[in-house]
Structure formats: C-alpha cells, structure tokens
N, C-alpha and C. Protein backbone atom coordinates (compact mmCIF):
# COMPACT_ATOMS: atom_id res chain seq x y z
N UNK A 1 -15.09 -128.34 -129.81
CA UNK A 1 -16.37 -128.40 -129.13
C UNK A 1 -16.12 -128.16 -127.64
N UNK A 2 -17.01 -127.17 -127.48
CA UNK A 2 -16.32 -126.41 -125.84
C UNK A 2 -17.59 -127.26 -125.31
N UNK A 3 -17.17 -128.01 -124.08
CA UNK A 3 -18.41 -128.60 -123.23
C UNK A 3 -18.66 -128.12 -121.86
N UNK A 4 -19.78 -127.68 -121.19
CA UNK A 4 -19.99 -127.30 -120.53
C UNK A 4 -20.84 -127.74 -119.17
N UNK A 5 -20.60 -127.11 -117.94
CA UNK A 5 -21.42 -128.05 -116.49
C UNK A 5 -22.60 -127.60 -116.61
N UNK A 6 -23.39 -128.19 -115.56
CA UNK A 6 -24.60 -127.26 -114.81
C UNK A 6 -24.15 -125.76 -114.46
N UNK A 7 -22.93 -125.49 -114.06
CA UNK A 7 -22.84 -124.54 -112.97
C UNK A 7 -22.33 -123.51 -114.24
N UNK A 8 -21.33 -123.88 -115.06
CA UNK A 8 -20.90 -123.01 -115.65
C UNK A 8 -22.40 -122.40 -117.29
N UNK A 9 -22.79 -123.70 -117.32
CA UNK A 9 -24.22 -122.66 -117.73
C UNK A 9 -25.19 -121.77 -117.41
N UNK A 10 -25.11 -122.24 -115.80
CA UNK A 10 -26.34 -121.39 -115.16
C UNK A 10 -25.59 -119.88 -115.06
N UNK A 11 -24.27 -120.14 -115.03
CA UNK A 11 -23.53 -118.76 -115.33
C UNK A 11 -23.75 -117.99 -116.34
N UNK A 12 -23.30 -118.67 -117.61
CA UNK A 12 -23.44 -118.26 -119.07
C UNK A 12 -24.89 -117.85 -118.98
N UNK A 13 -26.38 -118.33 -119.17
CA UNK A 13 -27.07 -117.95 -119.02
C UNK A 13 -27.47 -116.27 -118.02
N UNK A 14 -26.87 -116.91 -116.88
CA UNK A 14 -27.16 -115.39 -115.62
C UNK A 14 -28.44 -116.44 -115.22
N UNK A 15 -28.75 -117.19 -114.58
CA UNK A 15 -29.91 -117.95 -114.12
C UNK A 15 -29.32 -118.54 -112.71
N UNK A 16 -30.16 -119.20 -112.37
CA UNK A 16 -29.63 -120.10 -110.70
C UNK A 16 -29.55 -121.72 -111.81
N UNK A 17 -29.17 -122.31 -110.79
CA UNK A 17 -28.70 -123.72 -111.62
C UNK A 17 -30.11 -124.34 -111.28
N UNK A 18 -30.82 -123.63 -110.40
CA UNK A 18 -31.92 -124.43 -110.27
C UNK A 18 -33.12 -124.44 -111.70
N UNK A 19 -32.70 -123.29 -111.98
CA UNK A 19 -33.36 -122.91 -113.77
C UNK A 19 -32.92 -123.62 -114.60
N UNK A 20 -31.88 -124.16 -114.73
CA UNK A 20 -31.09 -125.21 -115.80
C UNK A 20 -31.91 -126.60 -115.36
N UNK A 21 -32.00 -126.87 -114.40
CA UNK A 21 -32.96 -128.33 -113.92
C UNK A 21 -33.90 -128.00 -115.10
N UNK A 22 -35.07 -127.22 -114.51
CA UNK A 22 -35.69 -126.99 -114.89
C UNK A 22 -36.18 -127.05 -116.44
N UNK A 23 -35.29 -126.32 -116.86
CA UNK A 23 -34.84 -126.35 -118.39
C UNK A 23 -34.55 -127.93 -119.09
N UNK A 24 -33.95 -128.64 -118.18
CA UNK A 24 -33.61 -130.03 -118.69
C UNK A 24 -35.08 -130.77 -118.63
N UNK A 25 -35.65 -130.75 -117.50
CA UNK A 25 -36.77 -131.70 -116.88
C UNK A 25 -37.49 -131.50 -118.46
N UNK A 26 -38.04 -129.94 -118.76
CA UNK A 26 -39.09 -129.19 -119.98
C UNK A 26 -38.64 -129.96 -121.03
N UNK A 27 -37.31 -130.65 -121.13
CA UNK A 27 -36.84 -130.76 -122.64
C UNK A 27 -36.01 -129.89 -123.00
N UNK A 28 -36.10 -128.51 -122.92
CA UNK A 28 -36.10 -127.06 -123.38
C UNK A 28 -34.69 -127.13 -123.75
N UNK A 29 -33.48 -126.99 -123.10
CA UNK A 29 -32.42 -126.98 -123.41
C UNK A 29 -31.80 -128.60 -123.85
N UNK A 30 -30.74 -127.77 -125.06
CA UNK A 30 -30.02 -129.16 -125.37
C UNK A 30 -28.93 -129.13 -124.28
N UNK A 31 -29.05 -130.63 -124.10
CA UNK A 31 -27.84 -131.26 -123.68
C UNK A 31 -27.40 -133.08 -123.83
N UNK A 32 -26.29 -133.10 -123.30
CA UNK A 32 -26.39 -135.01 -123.26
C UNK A 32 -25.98 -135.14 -121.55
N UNK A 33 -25.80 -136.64 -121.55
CA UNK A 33 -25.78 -136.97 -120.25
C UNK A 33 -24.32 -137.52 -120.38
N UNK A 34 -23.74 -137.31 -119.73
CA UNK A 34 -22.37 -138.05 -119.14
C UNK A 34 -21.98 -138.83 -118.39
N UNK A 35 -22.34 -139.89 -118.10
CA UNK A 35 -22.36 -140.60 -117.21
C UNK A 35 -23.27 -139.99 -116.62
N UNK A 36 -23.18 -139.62 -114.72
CA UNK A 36 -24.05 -139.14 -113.87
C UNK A 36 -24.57 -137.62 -114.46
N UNK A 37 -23.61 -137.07 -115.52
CA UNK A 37 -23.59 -135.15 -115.27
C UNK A 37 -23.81 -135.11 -116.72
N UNK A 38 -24.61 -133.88 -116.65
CA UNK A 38 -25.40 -133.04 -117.75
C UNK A 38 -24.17 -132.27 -118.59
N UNK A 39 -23.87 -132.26 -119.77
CA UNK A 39 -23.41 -131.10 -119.99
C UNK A 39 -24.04 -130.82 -121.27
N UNK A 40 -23.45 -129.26 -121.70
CA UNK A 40 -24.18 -128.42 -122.48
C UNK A 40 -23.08 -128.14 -123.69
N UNK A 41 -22.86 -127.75 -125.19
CA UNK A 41 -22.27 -127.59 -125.57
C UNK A 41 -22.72 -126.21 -126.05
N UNK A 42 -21.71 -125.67 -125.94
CA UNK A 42 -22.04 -123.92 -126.19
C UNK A 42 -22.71 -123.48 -127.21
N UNK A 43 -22.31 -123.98 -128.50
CA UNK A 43 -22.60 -123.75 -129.77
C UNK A 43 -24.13 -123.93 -129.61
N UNK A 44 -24.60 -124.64 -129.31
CA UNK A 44 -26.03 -125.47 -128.87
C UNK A 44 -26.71 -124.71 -127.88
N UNK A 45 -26.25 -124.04 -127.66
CA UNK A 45 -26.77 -123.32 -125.98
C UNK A 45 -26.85 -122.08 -126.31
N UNK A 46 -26.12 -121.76 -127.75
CA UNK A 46 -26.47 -120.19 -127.96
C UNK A 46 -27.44 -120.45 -128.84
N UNK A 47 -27.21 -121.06 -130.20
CA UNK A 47 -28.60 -121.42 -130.93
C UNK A 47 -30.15 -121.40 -130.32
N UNK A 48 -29.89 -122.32 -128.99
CA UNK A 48 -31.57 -122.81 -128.27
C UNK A 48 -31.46 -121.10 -127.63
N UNK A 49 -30.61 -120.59 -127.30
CA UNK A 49 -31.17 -119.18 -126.66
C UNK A 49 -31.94 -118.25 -127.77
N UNK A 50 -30.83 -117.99 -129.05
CA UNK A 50 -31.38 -117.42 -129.97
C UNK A 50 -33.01 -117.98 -130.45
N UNK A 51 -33.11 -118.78 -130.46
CA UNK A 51 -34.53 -119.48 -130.73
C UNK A 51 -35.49 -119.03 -129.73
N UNK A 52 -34.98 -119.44 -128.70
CA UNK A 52 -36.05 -118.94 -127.49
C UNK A 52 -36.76 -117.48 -127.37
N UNK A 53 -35.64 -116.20 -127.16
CA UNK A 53 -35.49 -114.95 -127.23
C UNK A 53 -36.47 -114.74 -127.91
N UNK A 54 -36.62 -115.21 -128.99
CA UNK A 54 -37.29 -114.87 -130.71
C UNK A 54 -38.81 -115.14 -130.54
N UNK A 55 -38.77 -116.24 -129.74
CA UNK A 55 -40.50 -117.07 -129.41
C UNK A 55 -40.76 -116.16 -128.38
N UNK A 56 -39.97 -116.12 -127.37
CA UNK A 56 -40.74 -115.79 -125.93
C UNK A 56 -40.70 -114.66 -125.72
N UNK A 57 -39.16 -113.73 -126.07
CA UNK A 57 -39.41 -112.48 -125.01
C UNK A 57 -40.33 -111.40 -124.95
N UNK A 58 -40.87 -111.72 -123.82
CA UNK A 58 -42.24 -110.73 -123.52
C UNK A 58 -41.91 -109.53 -122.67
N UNK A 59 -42.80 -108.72 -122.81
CA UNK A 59 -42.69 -107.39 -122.25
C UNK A 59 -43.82 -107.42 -121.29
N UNK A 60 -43.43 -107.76 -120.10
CA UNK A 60 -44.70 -107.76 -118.70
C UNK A 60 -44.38 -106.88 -118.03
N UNK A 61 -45.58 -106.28 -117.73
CA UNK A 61 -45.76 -105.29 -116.42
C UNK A 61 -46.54 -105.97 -115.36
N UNK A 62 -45.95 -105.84 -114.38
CA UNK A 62 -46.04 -106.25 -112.76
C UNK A 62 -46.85 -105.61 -112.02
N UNK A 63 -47.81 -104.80 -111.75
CA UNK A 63 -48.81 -103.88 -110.71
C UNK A 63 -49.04 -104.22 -109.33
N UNK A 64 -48.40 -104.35 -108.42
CA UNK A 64 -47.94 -104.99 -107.07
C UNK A 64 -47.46 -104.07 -106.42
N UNK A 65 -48.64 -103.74 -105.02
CA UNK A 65 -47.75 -102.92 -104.26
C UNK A 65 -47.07 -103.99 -103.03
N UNK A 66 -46.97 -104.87 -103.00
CA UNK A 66 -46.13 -105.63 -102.22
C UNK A 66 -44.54 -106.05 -102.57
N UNK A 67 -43.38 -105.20 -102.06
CA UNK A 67 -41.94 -105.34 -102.86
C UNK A 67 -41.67 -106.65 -103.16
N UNK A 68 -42.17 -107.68 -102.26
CA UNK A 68 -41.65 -108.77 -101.92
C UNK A 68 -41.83 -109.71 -103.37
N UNK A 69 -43.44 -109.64 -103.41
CA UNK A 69 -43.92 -110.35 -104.05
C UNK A 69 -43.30 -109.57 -105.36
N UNK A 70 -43.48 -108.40 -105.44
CA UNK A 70 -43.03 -107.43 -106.75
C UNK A 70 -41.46 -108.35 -107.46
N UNK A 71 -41.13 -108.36 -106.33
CA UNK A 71 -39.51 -108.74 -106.79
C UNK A 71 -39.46 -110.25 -107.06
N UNK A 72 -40.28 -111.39 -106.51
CA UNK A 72 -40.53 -112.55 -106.85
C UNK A 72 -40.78 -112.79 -108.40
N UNK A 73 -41.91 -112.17 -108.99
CA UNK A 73 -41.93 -111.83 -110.11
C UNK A 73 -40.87 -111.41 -111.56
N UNK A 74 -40.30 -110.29 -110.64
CA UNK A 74 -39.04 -109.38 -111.73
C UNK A 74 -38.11 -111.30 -111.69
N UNK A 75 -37.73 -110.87 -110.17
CA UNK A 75 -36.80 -112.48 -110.70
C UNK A 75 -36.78 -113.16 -111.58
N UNK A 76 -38.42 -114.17 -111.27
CA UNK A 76 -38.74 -115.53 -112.08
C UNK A 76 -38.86 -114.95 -113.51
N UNK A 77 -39.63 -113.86 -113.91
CA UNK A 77 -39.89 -113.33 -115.59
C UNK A 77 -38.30 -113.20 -116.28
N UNK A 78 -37.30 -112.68 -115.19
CA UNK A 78 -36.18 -112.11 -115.99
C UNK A 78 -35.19 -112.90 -116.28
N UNK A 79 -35.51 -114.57 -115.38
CA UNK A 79 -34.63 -115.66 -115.42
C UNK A 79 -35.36 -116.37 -116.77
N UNK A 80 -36.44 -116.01 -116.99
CA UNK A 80 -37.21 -116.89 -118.29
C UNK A 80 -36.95 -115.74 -119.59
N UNK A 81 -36.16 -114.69 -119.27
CA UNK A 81 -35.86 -114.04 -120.69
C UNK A 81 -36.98 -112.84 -121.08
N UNK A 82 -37.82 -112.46 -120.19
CA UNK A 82 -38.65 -111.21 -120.18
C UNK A 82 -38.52 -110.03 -119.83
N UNK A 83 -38.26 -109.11 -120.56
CA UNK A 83 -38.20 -107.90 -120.37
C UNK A 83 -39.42 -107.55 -119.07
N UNK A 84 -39.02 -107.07 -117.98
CA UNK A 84 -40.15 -106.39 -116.92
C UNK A 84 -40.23 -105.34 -116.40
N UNK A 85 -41.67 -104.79 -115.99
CA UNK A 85 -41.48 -103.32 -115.57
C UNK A 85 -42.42 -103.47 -114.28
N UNK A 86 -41.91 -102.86 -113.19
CA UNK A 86 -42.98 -102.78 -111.69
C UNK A 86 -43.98 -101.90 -111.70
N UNK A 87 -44.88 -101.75 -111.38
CA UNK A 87 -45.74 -100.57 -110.39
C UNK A 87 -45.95 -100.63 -109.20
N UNK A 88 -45.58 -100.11 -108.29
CA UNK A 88 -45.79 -100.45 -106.82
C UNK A 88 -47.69 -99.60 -106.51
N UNK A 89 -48.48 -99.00 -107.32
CA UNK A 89 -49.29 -98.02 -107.48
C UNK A 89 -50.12 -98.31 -108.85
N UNK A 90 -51.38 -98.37 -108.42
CA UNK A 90 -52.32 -98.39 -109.44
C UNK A 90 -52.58 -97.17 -110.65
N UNK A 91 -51.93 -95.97 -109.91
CA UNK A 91 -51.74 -94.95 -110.62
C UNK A 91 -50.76 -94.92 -111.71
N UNK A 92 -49.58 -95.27 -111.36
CA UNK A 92 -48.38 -95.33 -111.49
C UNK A 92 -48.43 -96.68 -112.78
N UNK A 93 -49.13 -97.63 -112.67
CA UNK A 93 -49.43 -98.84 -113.33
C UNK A 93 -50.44 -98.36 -114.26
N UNK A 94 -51.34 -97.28 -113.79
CA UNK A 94 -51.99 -97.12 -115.20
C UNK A 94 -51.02 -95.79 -116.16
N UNK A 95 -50.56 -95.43 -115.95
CA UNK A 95 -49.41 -94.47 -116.83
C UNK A 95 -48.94 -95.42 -117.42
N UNK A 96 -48.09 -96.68 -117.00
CA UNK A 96 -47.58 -97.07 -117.44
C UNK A 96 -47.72 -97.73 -118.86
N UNK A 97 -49.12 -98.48 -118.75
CA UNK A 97 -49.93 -99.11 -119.48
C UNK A 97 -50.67 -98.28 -120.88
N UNK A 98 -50.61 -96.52 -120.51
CA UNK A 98 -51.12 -95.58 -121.37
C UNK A 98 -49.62 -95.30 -121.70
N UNK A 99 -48.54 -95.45 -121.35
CA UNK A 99 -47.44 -94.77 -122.07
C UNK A 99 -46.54 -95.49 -123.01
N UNK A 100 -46.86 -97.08 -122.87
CA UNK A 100 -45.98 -98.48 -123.26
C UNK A 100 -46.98 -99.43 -123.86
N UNK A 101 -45.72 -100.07 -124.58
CA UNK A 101 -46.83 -101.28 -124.92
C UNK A 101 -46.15 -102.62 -124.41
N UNK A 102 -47.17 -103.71 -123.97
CA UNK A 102 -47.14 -104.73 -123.22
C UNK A 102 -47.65 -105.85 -123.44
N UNK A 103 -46.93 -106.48 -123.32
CA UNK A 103 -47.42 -108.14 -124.24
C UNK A 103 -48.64 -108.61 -122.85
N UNK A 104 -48.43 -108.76 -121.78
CA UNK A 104 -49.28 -109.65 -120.50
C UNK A 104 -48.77 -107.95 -119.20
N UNK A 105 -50.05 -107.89 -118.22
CA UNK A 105 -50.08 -107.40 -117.22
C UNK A 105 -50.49 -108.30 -116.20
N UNK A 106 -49.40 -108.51 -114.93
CA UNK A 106 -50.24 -108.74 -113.40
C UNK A 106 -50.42 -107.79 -112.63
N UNK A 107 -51.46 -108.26 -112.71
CA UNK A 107 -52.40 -107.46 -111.54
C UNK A 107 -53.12 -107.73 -110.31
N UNK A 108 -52.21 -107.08 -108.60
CA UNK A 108 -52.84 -107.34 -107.78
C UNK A 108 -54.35 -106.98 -107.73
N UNK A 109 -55.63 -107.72 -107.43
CA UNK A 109 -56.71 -107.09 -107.11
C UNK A 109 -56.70 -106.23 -106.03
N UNK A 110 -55.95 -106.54 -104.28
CA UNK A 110 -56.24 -105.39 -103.85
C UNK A 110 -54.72 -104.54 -103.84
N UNK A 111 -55.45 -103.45 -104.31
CA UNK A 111 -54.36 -102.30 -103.89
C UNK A 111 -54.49 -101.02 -103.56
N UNK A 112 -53.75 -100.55 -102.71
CA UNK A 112 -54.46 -99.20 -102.25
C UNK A 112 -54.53 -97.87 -102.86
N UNK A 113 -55.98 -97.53 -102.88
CA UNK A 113 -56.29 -96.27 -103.57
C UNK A 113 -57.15 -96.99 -104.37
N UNK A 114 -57.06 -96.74 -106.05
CA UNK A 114 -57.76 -97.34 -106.84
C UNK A 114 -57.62 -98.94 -106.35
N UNK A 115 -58.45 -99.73 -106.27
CA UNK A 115 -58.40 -101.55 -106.46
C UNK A 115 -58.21 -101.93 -107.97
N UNK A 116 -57.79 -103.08 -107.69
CA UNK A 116 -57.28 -103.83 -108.93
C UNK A 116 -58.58 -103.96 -110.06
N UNK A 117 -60.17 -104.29 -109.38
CA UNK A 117 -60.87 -104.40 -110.00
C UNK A 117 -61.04 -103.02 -111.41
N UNK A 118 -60.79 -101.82 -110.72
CA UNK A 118 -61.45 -100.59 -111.04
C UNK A 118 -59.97 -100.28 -112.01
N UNK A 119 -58.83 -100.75 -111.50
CA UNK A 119 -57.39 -100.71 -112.43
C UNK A 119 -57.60 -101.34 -113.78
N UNK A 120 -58.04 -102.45 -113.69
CA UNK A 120 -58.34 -103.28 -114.87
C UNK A 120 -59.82 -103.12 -115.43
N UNK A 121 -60.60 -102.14 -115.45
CA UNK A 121 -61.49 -101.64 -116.29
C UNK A 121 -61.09 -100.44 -117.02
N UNK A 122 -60.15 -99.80 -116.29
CA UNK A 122 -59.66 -98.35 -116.67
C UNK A 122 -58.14 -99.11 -118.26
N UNK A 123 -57.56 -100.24 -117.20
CA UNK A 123 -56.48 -100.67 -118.46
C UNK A 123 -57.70 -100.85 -120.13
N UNK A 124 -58.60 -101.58 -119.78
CA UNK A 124 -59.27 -102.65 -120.82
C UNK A 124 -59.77 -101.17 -121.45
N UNK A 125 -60.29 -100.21 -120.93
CA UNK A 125 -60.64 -98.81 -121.99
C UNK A 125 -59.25 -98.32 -122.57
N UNK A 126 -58.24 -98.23 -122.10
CA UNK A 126 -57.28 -98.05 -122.63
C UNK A 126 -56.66 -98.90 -124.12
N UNK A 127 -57.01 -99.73 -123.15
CA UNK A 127 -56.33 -100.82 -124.02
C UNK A 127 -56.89 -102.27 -124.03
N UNK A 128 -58.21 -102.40 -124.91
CA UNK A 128 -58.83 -103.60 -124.55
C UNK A 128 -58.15 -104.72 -125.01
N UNK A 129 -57.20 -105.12 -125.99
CA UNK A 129 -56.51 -106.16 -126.16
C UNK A 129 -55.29 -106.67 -125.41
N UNK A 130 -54.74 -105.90 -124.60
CA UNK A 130 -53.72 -106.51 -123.56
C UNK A 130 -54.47 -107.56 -122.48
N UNK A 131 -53.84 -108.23 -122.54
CA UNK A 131 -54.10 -109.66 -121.73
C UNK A 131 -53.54 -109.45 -120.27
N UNK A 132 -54.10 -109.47 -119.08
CA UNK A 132 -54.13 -109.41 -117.81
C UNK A 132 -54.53 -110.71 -117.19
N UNK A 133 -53.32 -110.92 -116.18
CA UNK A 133 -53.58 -111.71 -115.52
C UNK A 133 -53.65 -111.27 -114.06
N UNK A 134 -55.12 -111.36 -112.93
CA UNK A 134 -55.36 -111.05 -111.47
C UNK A 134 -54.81 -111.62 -111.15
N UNK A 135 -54.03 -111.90 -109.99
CA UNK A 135 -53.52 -112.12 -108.44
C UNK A 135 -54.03 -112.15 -107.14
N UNK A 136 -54.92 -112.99 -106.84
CA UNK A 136 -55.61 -112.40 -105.80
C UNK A 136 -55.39 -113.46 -104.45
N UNK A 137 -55.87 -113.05 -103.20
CA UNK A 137 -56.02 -113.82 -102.52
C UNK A 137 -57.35 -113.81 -101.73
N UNK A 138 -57.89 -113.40 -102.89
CA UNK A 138 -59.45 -113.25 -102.48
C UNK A 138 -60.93 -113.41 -103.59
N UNK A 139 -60.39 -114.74 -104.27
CA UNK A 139 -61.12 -115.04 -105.35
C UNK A 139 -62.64 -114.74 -105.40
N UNK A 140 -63.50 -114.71 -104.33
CA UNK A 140 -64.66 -115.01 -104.14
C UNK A 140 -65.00 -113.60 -103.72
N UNK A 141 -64.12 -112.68 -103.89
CA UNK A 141 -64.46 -111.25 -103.44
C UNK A 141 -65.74 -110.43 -104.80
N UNK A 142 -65.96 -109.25 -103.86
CA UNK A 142 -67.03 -108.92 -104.24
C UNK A 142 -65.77 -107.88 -105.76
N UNK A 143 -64.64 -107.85 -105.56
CA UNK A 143 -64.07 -107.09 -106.45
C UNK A 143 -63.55 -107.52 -107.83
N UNK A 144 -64.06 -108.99 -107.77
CA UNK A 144 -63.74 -109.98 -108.11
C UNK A 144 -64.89 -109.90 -109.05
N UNK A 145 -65.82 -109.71 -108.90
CA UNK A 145 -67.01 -110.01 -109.51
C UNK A 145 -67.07 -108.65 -110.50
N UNK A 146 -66.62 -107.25 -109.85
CA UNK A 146 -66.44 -106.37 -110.30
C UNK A 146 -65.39 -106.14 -111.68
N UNK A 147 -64.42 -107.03 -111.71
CA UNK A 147 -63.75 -107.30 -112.11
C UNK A 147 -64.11 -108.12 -113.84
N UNK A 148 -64.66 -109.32 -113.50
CA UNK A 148 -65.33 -110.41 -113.93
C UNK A 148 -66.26 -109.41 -115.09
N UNK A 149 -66.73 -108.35 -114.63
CA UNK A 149 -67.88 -107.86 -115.30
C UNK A 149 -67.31 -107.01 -116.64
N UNK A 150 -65.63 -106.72 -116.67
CA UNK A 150 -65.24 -106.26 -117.69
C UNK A 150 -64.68 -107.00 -118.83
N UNK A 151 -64.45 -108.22 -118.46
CA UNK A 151 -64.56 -109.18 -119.76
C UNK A 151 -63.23 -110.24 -118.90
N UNK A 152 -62.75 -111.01 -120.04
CA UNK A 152 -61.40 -112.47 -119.25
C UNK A 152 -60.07 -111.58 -119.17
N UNK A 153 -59.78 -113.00 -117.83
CA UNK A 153 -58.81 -112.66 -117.80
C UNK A 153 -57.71 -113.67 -116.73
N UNK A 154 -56.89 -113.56 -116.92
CA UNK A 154 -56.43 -114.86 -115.91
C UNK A 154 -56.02 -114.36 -114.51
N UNK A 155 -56.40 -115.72 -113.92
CA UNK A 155 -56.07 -115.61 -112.63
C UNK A 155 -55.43 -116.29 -111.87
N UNK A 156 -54.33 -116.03 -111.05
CA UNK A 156 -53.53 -116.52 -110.04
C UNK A 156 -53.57 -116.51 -108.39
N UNK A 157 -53.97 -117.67 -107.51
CA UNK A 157 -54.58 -117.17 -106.62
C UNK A 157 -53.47 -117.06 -105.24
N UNK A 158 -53.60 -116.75 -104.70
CA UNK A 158 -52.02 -116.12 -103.87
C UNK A 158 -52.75 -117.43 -102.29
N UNK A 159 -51.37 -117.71 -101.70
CA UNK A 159 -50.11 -117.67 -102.45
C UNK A 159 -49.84 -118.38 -103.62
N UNK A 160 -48.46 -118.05 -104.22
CA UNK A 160 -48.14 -118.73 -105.16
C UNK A 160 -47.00 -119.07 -105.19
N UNK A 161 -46.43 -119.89 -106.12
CA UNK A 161 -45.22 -120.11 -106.25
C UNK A 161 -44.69 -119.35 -107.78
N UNK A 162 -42.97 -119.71 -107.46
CA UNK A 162 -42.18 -118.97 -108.61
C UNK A 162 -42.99 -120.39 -110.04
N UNK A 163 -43.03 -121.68 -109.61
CA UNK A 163 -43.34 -122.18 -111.07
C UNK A 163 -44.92 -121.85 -111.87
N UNK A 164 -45.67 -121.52 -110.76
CA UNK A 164 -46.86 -120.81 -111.10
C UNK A 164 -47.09 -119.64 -111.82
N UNK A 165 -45.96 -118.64 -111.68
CA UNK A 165 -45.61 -117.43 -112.56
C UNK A 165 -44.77 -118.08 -113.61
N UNK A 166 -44.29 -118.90 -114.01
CA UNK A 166 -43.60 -119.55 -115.45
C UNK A 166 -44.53 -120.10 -116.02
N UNK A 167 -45.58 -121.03 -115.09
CA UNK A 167 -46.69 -121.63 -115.89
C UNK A 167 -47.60 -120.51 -116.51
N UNK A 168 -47.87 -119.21 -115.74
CA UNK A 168 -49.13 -118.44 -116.02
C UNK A 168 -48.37 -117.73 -117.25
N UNK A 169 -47.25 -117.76 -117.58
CA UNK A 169 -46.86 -117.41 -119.15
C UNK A 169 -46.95 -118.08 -120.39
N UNK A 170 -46.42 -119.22 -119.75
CA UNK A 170 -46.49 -120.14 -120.58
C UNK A 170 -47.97 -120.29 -121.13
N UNK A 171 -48.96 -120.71 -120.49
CA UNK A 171 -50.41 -120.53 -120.88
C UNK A 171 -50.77 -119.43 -121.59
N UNK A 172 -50.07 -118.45 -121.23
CA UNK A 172 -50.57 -117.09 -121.92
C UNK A 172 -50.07 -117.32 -123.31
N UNK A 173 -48.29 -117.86 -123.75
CA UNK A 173 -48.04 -117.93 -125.02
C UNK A 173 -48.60 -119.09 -125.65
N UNK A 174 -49.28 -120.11 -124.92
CA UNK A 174 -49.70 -121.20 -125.40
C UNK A 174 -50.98 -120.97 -126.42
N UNK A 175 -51.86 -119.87 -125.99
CA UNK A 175 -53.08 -119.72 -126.20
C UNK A 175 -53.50 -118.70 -126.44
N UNK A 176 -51.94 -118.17 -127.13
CA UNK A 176 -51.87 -116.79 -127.89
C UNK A 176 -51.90 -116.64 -129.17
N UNK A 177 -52.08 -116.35 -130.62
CA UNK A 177 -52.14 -116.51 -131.83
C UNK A 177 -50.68 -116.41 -132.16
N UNK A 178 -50.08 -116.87 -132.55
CA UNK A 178 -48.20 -117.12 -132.88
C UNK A 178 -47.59 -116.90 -131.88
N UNK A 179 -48.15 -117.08 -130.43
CA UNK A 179 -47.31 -117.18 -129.62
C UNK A 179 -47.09 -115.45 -128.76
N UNK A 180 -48.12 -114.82 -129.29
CA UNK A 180 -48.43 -113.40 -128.85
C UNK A 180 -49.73 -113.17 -128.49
C-alpha cells in the first residue's frame, strides 16, 4: 500500500494542492488522517478518479473575449477534469458551437461585434438544447432582457471567483438528467 501527501497528490493529479483541500473539505476524495496530515492511498485515488472522469467530464466552451478571465476559466474547468475550448470572438464561438458538440457554454454578454445577447439566440437556433451559462457584469442591462427573451439560462455575475465557476457546474450536473 503506497501512501501518499498533499503535495505528492496534487502532483499525481496535475492540480494545485489548493484543489486537493478542496477535494477533502467536498468529501470527494478518499483519504485518512494521520495524525495532523492527510494522506491518500493510490489505489484509492485512481479508482475515485476513474469514477469521477465517468460522472463529470464535460466538454465546455468558454466565449470570452477577455484572455484573463478566458484563462481563469480553462484553469479552474481543466483542474476539475473538463475538457475546454476558448473563443476570444462571438464569431469564432458561434463556428464553434455549429461545428462541435458541447455539454455547457459561457457566455460573456458583452462582446464586441455581435453581443452575447444576439450570440445566444443565434447558439439556441442552432442548437436549442445546449445549456448556457451568461457572465455578465451588467445584469440589469437592456441585453439582458434581450437575452431573457430567448428562453433559460444561467447566470454568473462578474466579478467572480474560481469557486463560482466549480459551483456553476456543479449546478449544471446537479440539475441535469443523469448528470448531463
């Protein structure tokens, strides 16, 4: 029985150790306690991955022309085991969406050229069953309403944090039919 740290899991994984907290706080990963220190036993740590992989991994597209925030995203989705794809371009984000298939889309409302509102009427003709979640920092906008008028969809209101993008998945698989 190979036993393992915080540090050398957050390795094994490819995560920050701050994701292994995390993971402990949820329940999510097995481990025991050792006196003061956590450890993980491998055998156990590949099982709960294989399990996980199987439930969760989602295929999200990102529609953000802001890198910053763009890359906040890729991070937090790819440390939780999600396959992700960017658009820095509403154009570029709707190809994407007509060329792939996608479990959840975020979507900034404003972006330049087409707006997010007019992005996500054009996705929902495409593709009215993909689940979109807005981003906005302008809830009460008039694009908003524009938006509103093509049917649900979730929303995240900026700023945000990285556990706010784990939660807005989590909700999504929560209140998905098998978890899709």
């Amino acid at each position: 029985m190979m036993l393992m740290t915080v540090a050398e899991v957050a390795s094994y994984l490819r995560v920050t150790e701050r994701t292994v907290y995390r993971l402990l706080k949820k329940d999510g990963i097995p481990a025991v306690k050792v006196g003061r220190q956590w450890r993980f036993e491998r055998d156990s740590i590949d099982a709960w991955l294989e399990r996980s992989l199987v439930r969760s991994r989602m295929r999200i597209l990102v529609i953000e022309d802001n890198e910053i925030i763009a890359a906040l995203f890729r991070e937090t989705l790819e440390e939780q085991g999600h396959s992700v794809m960017a658009a820095k371009s509403s154009s570029q984000g709707l190809k994407l969406v007509k060329g792939q298939d996608f479990d959840l889309v975020f979507l900034d409302l404003r972006m330049p050229g087409m707006d997010g509102a007019e992005l996500f009427r054009q996705i929902k003709t495409v593709k009215p069953d993909l689940a979109v979640t807005i981003t906005t920092g302008y809830p009460d906008s008039e694009m908003m309403v524009r938006a509103l008028a093509q049917g649900p969809f979730g929303v995240m209101s900026k700023p945000f944090a990285e556990s706010d993008i784990v939660d807005a998945v989590s909700n999504f698989l929560r209140f998905t039919p098998n978890g899709r």
